[in-house]
Every structure is written in structure tokens, then in C-alpha cells.
N, C-alpha and C. Protein backbone atom coordinates (compact mmCIF):
# COMPACT_ATOMS: atom_id res chain seq x y z
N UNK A 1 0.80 -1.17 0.00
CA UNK A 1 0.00 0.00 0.00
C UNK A 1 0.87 1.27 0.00
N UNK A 2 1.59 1.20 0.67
CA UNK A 2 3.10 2.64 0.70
C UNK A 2 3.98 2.59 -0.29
N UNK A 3 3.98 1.32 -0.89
CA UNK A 3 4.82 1.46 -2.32
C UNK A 3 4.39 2.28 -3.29
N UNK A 4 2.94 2.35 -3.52
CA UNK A 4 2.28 3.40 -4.66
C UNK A 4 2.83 4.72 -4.26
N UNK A 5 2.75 5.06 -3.23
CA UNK A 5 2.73 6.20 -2.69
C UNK A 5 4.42 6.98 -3.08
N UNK A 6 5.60 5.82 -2.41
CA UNK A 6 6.59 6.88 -2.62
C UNK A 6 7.27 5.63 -3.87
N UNK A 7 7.93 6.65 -4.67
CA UNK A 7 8.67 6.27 -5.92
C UNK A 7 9.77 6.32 -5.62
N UNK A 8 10.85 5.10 -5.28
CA UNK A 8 12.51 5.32 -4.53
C UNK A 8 13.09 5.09 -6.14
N UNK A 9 14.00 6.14 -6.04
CA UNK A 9 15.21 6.19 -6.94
C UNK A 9 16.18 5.82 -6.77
N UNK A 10 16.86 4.69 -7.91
CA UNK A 10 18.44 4.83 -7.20
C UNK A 10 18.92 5.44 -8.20
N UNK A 11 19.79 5.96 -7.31
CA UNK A 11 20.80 7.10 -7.86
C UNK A 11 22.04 6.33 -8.59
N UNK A 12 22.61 6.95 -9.71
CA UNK A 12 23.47 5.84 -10.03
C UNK A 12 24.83 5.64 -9.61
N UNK A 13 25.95 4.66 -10.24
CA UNK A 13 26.39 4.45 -9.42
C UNK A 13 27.91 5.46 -9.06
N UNK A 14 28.40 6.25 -10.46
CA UNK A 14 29.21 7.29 -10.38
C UNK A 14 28.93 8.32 -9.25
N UNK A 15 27.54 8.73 -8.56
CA UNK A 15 27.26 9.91 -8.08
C UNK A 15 28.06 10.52 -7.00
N UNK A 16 28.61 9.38 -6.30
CA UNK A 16 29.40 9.65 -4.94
C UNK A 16 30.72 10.27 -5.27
N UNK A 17 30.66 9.82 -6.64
CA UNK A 17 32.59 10.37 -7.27
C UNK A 17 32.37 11.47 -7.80
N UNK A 18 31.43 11.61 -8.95
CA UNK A 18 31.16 13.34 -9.08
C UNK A 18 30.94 14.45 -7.92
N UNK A 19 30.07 13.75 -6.54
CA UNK A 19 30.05 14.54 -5.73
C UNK A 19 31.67 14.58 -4.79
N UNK A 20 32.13 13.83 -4.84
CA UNK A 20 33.20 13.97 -4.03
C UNK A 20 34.44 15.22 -4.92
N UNK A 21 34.57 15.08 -6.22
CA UNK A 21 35.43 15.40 -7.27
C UNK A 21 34.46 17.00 -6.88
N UNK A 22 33.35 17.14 -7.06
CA UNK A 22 32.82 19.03 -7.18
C UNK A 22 33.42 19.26 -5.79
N UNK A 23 33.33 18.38 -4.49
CA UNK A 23 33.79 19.27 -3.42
C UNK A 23 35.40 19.53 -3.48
N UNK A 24 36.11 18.81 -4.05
CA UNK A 24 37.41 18.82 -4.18
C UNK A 24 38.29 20.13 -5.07
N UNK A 25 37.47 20.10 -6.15
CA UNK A 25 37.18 21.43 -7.27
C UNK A 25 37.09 22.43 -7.03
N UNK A 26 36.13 22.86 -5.82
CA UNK A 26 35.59 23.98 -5.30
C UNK A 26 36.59 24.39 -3.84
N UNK A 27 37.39 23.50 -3.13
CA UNK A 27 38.33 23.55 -2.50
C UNK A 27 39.58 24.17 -3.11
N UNK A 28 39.65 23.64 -4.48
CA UNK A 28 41.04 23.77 -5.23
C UNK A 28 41.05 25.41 -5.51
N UNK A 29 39.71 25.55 -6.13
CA UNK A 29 39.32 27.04 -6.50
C UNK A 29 39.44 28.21 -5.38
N UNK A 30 39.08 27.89 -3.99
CA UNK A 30 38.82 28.38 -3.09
C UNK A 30 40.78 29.10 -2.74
N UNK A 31 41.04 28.08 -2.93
CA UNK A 31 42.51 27.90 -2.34
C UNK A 31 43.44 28.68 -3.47
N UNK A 32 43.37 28.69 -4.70
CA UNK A 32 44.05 28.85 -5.78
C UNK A 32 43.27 30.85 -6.00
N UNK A 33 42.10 30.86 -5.42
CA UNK A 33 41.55 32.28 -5.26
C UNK A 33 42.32 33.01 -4.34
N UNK A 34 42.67 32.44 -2.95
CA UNK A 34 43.11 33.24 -1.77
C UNK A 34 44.26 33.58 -2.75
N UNK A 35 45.27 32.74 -3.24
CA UNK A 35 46.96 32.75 -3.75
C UNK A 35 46.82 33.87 -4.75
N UNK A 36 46.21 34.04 -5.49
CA UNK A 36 45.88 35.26 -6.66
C UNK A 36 45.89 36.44 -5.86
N UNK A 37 44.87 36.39 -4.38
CA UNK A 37 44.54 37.88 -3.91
C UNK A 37 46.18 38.28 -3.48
N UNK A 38 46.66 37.17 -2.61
CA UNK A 38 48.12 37.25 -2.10
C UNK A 38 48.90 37.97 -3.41
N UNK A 39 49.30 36.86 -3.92
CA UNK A 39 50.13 37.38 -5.19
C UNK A 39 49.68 38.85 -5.84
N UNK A 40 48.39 39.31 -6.19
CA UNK A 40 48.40 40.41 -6.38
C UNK A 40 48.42 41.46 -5.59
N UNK A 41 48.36 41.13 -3.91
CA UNK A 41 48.70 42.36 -3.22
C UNK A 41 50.64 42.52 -3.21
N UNK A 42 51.24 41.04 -3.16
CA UNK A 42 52.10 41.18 -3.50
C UNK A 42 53.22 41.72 -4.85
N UNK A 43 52.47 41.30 -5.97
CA UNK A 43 52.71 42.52 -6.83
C UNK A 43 53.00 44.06 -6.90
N UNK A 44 51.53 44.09 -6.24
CA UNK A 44 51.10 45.92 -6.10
C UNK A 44 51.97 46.70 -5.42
N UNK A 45 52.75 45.95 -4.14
CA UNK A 45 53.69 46.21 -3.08
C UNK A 45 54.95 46.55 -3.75
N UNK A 46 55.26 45.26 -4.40
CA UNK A 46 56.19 45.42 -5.34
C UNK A 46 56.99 46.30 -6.16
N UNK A 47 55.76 46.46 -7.12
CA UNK A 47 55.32 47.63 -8.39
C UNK A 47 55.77 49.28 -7.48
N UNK A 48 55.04 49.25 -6.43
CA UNK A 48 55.17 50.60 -5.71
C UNK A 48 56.57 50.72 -5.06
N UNK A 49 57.18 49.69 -4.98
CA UNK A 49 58.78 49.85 -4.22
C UNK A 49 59.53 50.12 -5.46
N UNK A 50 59.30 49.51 -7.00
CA UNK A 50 59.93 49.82 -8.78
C UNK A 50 59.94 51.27 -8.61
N UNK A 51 58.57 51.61 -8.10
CA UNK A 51 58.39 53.01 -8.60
C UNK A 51 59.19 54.03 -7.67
N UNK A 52 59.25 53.46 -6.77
CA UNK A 52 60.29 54.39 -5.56
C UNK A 52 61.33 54.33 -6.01
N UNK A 53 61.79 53.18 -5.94
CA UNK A 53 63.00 53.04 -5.97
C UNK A 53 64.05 53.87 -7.55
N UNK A 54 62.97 53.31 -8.74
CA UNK A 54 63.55 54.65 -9.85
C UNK A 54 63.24 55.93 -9.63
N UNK A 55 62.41 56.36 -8.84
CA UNK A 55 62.35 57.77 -8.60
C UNK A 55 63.80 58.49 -7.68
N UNK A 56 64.35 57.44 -7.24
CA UNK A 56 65.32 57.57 -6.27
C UNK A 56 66.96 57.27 -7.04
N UNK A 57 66.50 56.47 -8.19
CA UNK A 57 67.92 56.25 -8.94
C UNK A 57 68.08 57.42 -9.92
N UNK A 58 66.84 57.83 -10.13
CA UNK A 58 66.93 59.28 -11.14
C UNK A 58 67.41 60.58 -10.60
N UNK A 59 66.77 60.66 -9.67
CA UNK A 59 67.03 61.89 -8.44
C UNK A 59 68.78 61.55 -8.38
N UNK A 60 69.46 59.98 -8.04
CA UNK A 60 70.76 60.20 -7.87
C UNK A 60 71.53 60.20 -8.63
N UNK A 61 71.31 59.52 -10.03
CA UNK A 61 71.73 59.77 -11.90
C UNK A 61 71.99 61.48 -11.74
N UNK A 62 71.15 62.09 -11.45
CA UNK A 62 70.84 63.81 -11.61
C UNK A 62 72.05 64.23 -11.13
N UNK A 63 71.85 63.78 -9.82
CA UNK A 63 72.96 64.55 -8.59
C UNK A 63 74.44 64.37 -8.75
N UNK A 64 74.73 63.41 -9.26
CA UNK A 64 76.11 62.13 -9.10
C UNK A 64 76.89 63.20 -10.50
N UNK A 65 76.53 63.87 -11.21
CA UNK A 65 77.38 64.65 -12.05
C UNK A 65 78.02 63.93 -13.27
N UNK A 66 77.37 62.98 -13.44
CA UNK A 66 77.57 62.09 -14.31
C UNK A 66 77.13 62.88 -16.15
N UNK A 67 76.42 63.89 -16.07
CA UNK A 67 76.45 64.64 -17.58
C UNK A 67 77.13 65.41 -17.55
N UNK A 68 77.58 66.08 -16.47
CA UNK A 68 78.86 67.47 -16.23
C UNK A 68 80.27 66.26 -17.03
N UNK A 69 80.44 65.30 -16.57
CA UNK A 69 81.75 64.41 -17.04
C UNK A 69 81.64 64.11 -18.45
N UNK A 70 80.46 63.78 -19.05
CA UNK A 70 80.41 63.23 -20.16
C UNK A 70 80.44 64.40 -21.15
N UNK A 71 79.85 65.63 -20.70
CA UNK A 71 79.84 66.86 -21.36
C UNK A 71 81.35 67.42 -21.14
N UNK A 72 82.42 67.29 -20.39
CA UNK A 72 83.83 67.57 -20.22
C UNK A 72 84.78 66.39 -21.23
N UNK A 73 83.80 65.54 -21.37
CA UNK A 73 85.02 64.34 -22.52
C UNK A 73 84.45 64.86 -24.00
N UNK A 74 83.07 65.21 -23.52
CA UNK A 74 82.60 65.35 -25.41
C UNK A 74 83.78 66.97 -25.88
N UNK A 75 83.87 67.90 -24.80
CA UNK A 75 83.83 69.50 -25.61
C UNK A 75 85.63 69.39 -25.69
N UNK A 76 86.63 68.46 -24.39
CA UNK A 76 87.79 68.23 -24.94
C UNK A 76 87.90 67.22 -25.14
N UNK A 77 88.37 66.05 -25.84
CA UNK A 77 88.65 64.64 -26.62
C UNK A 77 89.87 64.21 -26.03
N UNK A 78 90.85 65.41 -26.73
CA UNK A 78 91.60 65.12 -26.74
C UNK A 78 92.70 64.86 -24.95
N UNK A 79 91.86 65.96 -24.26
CA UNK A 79 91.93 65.87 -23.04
C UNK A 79 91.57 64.17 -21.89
N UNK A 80 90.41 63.81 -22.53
CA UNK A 80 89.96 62.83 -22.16
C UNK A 80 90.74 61.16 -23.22
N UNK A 81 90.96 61.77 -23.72
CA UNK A 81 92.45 60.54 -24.54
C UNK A 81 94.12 60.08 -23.81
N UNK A 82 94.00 61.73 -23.36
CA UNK A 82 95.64 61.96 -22.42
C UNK A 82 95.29 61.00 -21.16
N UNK A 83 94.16 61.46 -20.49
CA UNK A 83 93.87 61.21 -19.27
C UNK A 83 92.63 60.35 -18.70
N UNK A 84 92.66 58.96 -20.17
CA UNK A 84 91.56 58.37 -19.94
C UNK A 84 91.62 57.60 -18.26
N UNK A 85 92.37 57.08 -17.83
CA UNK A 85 92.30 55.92 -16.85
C UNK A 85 91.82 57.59 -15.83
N UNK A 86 92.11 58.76 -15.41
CA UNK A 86 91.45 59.18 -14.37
C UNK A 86 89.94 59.70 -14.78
N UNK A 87 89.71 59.74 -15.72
CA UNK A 87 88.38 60.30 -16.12
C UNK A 87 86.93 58.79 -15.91
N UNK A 88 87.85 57.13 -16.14
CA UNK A 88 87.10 55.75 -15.65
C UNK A 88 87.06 56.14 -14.95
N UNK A 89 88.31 56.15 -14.04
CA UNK A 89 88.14 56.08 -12.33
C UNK A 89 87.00 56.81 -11.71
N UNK A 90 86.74 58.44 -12.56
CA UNK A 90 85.48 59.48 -11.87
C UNK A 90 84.86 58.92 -12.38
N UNK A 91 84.48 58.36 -13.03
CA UNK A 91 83.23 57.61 -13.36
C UNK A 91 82.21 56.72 -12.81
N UNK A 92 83.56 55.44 -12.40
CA UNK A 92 83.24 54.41 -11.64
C UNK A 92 82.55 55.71 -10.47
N UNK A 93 83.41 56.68 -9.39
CA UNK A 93 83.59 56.63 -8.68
C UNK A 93 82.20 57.67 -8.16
N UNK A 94 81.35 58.22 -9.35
CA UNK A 94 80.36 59.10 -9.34
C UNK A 94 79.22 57.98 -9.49
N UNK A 95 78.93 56.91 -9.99
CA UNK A 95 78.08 56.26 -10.43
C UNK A 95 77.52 55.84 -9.30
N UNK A 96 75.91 56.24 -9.24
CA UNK A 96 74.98 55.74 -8.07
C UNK A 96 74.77 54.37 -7.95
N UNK A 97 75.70 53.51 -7.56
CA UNK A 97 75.56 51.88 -7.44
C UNK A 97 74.83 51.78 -6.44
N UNK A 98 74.69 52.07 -4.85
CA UNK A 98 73.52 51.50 -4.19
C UNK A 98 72.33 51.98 -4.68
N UNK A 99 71.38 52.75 -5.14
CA UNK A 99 70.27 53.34 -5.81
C UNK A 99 70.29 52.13 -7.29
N UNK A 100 71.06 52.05 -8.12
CA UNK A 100 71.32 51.48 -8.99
C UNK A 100 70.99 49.69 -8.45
N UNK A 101 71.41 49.17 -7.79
CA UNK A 101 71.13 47.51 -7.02
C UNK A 101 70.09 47.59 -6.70
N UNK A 102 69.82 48.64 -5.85
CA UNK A 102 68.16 48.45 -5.26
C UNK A 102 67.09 48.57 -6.28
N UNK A 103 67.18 49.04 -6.96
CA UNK A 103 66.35 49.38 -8.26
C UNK A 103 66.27 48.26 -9.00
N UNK A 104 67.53 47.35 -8.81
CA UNK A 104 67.49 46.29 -9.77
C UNK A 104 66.72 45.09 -9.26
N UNK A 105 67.36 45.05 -8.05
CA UNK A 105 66.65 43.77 -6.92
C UNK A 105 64.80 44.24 -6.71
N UNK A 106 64.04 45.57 -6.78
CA UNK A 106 62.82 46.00 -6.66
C UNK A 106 62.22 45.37 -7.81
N UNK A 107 63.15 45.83 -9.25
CA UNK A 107 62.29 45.20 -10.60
C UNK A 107 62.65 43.78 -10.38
N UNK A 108 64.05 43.29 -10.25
CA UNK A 108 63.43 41.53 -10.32
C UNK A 108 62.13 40.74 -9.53
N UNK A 109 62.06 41.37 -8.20
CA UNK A 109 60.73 41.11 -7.71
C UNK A 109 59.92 41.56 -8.29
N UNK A 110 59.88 42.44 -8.56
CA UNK A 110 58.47 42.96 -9.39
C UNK A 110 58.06 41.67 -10.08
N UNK A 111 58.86 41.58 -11.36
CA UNK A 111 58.81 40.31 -12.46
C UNK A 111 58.26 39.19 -11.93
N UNK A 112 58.96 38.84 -10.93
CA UNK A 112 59.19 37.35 -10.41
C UNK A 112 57.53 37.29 -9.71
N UNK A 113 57.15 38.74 -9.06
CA UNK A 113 55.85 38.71 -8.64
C UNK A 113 54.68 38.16 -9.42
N UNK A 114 54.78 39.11 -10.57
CA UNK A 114 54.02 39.34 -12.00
C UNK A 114 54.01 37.75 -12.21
N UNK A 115 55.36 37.33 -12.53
CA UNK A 115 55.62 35.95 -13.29
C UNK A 115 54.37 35.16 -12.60
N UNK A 116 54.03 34.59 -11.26
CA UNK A 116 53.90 34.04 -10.12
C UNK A 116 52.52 34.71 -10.22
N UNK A 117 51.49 35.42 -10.68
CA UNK A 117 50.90 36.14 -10.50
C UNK A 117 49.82 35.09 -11.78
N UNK A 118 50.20 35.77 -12.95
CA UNK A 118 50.28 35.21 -14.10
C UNK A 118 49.89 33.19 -13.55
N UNK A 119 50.91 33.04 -13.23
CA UNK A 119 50.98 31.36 -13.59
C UNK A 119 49.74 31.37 -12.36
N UNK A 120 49.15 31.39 -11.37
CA UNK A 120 48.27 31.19 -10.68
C UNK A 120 47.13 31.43 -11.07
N UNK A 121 47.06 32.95 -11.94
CA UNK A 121 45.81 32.55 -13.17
C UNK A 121 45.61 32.13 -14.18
N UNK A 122 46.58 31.25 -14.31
CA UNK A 122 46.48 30.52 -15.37
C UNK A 122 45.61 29.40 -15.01
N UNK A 123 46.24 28.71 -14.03
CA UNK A 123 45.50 27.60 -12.91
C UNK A 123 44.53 27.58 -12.39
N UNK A 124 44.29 29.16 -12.02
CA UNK A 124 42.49 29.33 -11.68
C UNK A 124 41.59 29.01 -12.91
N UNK A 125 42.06 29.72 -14.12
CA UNK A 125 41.44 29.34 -15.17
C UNK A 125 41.25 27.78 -15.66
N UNK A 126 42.61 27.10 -15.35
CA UNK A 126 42.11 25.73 -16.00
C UNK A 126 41.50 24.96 -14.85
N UNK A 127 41.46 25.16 -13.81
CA UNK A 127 40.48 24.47 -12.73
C UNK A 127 39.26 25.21 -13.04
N UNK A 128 38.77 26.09 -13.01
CA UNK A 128 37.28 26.35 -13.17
C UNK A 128 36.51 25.96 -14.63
N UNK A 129 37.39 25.87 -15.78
CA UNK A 129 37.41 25.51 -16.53
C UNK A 129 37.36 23.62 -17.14
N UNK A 130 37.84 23.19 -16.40
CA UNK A 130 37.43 21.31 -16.15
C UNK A 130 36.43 20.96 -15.85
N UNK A 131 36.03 20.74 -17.10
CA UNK A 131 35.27 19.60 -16.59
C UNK A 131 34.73 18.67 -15.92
């Protein structure tokens, strides 16, 4: 008499693996979302230390007298031919190398951020994207 009444389904027999595989998916996504927000605040951090940091190698390019020298070899030649090894030496010895490293070590992070940035959405994409 209760058999008419309710209609039992069975469910087939993959269902437990599709359901287990969507919670797994949606974990992966969850997890691979937080790493994007990271990575792009880490970027942004980044990007803003590039931007300091050349604002700070330009400011010391400026200061360091490095066009006063190059404008003293261009107007005498021949001066700067007699007396090349002391005119390297001011060279080396004007050249903003700490401003210059830091600037360099700011952009390789930058990149390396970006790079790392990039490849995690790549991964978000092909996980949400599977099938």
C-alpha cells in the first residue's frame, strides 16, 4: 500500500565520485583564489617599491654629475684621450651603485611577482574551466 505512494530512486552508481570530485574542485578554486589575492597584493607592493625606488635612482643619476663628465670628454677629446684611466676612475667613482642595485633587486621582484601572478591565473582558469 506505501509502495504506490513513494517512488525510490536509485541514484546511479558514479554519483558519490562526481560529488566527491565538485567538493574537491571547489576547495582547489577556493585555495588557488586566496593565492591570486596574495600574489596580487604582492605585486602591487612590489610595483610601488619599482616606482620608488627609480624615482630615487633618477634623483641620484641627476645629482652624481655624471652629464657634467660626459659633457667635459665630449667639448675636450683630446683631453679625455691623455687622461683616460682618471676620467674611468670618476666615473666608476660618481656612479649611483647603491640606488642602482636596489632598483634592480625592486624590478626583479616585481617580475618574479608578476611571473607568479600570471601562472596562478592561469591555474584558476584551468580548474574552473574542467570539466
Amino acid at each position: 500500500m506505501n509502495k504506490k505512494l513513494f517512488n525510490i530512486i536509485n541514484p546511479s552508481n558514479n554519483l558519490y565520485d562526481r560529488i566527491i570530485l565538485a567538493i574537491q574542485k571547489e576547495k582547489e578554486s577556493k585555495k588557488l583564489k586566496k593565492l591570486i589575492i596574495f600574489f596580487t597584493f604582492l605585486f602591487c607592493f612590489s610595483l610601488s617599491f619599482t616606482i620608488i625606488s627609480i624615482s630615487y635612482f633618477v634623483q641620484a643619476w641627476k645629482d652624481s654629475g655624471i652629464i657634467y663628465l660626459l659633457k667635459t670628454i665630449i667639448s675636450d677629446f683630446s683631453l679625455f684621450l691623455s687622461l683616460w684611466k682618471y676620467f674611468s676612475l670618476a666615473f666608476i667613482e660618481i656612479l649611483p651603485v647603491v640606488n642602482l642595485i636596489i632598483f634592480i633587486l625592486c624590478l626583479i621582484f616585481t617580475i618574479f611577482s608578476l611571473r607568479l601572478l600570471f601562472y596562478k591565473k592561469y591555474l584558476l582558469l584551468k580548474t574552473l574551466l574542467k570539466p
